[in-house]
N, C-alpha and C. Protein backbone atom coordinates (compact mmCIF):
# COMPACT_ATOMS: atom_id res chain seq x y z
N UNK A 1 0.82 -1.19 0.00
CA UNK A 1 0.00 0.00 0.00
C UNK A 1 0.86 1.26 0.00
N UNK A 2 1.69 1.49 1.08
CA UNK A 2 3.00 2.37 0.70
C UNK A 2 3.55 2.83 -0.47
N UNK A 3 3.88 1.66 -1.05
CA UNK A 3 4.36 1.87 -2.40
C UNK A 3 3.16 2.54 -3.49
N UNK A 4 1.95 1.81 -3.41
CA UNK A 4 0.96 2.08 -4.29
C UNK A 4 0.48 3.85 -4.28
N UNK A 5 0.28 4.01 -3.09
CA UNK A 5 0.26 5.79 -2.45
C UNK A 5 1.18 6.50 -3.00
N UNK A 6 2.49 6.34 -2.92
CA UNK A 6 3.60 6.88 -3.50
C UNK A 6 3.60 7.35 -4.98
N UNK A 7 3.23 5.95 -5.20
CA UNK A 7 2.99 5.93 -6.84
C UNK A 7 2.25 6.44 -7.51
N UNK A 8 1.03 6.78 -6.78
CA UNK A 8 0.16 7.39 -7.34
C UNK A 8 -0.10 9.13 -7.13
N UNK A 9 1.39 9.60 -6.11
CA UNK A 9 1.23 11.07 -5.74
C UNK A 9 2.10 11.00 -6.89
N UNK A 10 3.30 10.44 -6.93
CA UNK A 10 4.33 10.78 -7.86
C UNK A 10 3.59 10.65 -9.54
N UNK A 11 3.02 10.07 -10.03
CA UNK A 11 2.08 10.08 -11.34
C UNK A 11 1.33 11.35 -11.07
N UNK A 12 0.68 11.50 -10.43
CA UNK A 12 -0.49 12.82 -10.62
C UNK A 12 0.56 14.31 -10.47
N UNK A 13 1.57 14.27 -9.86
CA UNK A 13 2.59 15.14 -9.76
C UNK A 13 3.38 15.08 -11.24
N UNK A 14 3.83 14.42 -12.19
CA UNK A 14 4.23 14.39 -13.32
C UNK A 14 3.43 14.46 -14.16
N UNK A 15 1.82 13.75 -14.33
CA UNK A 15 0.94 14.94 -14.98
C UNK A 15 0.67 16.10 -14.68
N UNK A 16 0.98 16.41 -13.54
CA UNK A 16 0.52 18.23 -13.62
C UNK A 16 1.80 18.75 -14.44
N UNK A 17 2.77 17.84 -14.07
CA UNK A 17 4.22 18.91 -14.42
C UNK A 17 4.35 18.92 -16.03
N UNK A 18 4.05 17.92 -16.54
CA UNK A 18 3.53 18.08 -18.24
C UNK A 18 2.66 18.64 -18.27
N UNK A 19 1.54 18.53 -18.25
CA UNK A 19 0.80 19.77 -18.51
C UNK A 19 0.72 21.57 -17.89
N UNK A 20 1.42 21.53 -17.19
CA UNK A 20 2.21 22.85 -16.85
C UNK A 20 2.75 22.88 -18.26
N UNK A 21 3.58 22.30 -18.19
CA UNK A 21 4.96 22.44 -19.46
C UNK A 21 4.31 22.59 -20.82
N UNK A 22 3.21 21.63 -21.07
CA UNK A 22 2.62 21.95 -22.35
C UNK A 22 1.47 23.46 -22.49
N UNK A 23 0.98 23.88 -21.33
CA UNK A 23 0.78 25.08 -20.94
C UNK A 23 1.79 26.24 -21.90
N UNK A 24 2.72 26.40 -20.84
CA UNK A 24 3.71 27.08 -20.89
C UNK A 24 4.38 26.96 -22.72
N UNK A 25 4.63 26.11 -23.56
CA UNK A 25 5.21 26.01 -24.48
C UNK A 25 3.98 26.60 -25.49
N UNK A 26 2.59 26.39 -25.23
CA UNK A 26 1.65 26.57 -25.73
C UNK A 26 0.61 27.87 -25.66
N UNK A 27 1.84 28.69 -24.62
CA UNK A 27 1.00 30.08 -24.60
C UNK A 27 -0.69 29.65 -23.74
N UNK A 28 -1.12 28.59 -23.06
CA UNK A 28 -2.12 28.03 -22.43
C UNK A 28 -3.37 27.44 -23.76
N UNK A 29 -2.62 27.25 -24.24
CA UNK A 29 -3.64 26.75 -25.32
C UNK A 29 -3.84 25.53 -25.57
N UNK A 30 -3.26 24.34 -25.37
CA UNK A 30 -2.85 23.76 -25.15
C UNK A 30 -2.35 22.57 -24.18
N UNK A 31 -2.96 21.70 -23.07
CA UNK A 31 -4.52 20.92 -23.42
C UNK A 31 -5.39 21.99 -23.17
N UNK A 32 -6.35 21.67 -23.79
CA UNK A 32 -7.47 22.91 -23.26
C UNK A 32 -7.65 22.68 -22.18
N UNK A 33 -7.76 23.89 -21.02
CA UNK A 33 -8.66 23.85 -19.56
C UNK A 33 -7.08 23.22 -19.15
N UNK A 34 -6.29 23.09 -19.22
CA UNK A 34 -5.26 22.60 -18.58
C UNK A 34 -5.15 23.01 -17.26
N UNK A 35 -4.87 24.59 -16.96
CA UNK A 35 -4.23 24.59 -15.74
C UNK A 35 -5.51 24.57 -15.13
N UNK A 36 -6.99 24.49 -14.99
CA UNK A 36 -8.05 24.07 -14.06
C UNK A 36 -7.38 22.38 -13.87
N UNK A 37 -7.36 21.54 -14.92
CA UNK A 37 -7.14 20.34 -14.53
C UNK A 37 -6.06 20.12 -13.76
N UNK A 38 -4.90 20.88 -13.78
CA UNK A 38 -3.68 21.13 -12.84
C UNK A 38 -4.03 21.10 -11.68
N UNK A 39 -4.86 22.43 -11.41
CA UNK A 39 -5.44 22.92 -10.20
C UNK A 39 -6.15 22.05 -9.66
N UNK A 40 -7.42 21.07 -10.61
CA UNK A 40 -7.98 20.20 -9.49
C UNK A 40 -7.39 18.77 -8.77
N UNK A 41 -6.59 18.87 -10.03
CA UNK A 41 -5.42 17.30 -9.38
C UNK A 41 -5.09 17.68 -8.40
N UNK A 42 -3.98 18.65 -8.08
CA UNK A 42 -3.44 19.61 -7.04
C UNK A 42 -4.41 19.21 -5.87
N UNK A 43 -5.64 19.40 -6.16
CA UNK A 43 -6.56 19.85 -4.97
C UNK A 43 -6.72 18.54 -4.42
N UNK A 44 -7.01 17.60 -5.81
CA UNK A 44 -7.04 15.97 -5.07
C UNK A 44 -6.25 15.42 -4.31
N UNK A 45 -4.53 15.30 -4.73
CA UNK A 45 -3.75 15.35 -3.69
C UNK A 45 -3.65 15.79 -2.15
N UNK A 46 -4.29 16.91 -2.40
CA UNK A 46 -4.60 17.72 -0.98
C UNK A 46 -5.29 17.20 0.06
N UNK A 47 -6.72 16.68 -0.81
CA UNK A 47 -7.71 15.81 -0.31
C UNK A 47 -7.13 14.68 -0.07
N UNK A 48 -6.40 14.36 -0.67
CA UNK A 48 -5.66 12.38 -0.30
C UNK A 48 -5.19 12.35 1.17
N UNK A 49 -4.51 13.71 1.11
CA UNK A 49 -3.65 13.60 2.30
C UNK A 49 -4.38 13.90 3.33
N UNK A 50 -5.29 14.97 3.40
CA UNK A 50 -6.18 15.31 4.28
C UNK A 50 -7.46 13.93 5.08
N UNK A 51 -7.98 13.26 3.83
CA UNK A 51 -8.84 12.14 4.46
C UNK A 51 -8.36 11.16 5.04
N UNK A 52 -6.89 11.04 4.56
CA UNK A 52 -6.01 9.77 5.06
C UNK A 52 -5.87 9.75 6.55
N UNK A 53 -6.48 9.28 7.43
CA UNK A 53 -6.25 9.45 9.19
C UNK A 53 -4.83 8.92 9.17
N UNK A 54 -4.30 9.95 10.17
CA UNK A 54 -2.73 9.61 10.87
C UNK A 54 -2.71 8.30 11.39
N UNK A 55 -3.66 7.26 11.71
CA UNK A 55 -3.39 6.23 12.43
C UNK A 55 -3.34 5.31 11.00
N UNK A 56 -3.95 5.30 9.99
CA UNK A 56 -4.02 4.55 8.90
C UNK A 56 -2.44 4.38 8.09
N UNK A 57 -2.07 6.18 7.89
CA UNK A 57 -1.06 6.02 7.17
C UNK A 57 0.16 5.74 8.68
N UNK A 58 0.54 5.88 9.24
CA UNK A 58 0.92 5.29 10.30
C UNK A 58 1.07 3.66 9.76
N UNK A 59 0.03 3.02 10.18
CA UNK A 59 -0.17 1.47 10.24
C UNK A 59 0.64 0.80 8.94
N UNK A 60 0.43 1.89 7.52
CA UNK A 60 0.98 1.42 6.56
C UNK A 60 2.49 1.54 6.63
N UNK A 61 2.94 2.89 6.98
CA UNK A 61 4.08 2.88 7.23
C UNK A 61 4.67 2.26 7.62
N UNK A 62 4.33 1.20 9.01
CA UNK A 62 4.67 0.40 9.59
C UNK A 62 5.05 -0.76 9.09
N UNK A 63 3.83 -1.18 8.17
CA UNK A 63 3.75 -2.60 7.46
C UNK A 63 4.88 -2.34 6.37
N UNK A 64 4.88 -1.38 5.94
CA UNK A 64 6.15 -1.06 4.88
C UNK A 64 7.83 -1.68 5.52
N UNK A 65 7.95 -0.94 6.51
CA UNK A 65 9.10 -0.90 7.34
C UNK A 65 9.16 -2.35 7.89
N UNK A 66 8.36 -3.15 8.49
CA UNK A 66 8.39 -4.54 8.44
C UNK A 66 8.76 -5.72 7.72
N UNK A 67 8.00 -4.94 6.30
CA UNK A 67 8.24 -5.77 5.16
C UNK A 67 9.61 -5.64 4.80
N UNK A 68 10.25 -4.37 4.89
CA UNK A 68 11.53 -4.11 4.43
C UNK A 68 12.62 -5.35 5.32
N UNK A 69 12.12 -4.85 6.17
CA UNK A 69 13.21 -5.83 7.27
C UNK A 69 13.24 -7.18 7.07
N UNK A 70 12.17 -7.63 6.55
CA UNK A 70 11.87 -9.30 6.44
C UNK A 70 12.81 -9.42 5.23
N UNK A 71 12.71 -8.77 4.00
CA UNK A 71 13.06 -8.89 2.95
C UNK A 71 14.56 -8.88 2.55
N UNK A 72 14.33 -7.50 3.84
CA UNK A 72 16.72 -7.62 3.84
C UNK A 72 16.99 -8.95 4.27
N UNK A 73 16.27 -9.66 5.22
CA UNK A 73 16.97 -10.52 5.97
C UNK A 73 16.94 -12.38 4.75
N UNK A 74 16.10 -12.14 4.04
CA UNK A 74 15.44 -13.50 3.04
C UNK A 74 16.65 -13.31 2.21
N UNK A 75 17.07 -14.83 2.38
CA UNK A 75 18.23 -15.30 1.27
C UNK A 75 17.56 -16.32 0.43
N UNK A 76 18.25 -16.36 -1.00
CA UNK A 76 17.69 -17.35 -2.00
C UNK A 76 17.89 -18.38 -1.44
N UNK A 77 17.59 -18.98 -1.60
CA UNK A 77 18.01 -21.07 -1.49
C UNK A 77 18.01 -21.34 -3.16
N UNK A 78 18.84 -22.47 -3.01
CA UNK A 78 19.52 -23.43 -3.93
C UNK A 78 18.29 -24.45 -4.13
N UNK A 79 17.36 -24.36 -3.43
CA UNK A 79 16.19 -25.67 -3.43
C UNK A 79 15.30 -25.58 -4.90
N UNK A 80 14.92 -27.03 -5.41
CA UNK A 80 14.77 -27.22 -6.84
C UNK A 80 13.25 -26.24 -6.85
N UNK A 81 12.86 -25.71 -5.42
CA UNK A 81 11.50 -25.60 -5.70
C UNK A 81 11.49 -23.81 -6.15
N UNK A 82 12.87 -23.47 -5.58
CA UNK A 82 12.96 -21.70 -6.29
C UNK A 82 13.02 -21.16 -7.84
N UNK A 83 12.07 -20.71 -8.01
CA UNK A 83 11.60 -20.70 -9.31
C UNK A 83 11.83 -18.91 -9.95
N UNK A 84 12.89 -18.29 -9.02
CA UNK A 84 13.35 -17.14 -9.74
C UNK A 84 14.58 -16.69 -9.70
N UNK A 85 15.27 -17.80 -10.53
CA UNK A 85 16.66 -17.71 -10.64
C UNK A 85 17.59 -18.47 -9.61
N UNK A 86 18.49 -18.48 -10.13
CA UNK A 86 19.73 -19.40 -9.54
C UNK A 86 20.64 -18.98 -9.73
């Protein structure tokens, strides 16, 4: 979930930043209504962060940081049953 959140501020943040840019190269002509659509992404983000309760993103954070640790610690095995690489 961490990751998925991330992913999805960082995407809506690189469409605004292209369409800024195609804005800007385009004298605003260019998508049409662009910087409203800028503006309301913007606003959605805002809203993401705002509805998200501190104990939720918390909990994820957590599960993130857990997972990390499990994952540093997992070594491949040599066993015929590992099926992603050798």
């Amino acid at each position: 979930m961490h990751d998925a959140l991330s992913d999805v501020s960082e995407t809506l943040l690189a469409v605004c930043d292209e369409v800024t840019r195609l804005q800007h190269d385009t004298e605003g002509h260019y998508p049409p209504s662009g910087e409203a659509f800028v503006r309301n992404i913007r606003a959605l983000l805002g809203l993401l962060a705002d509805v998200m309760p501190a104990a939720f993103k918390q909990a994820v954070d957590d599960e993130q940081t857990l997972y990390d640790l499990e994952e540093a610690r997992w070594e491949p095995t040599a066993s015929p049953n590992y099926q992603w690489g050798a």
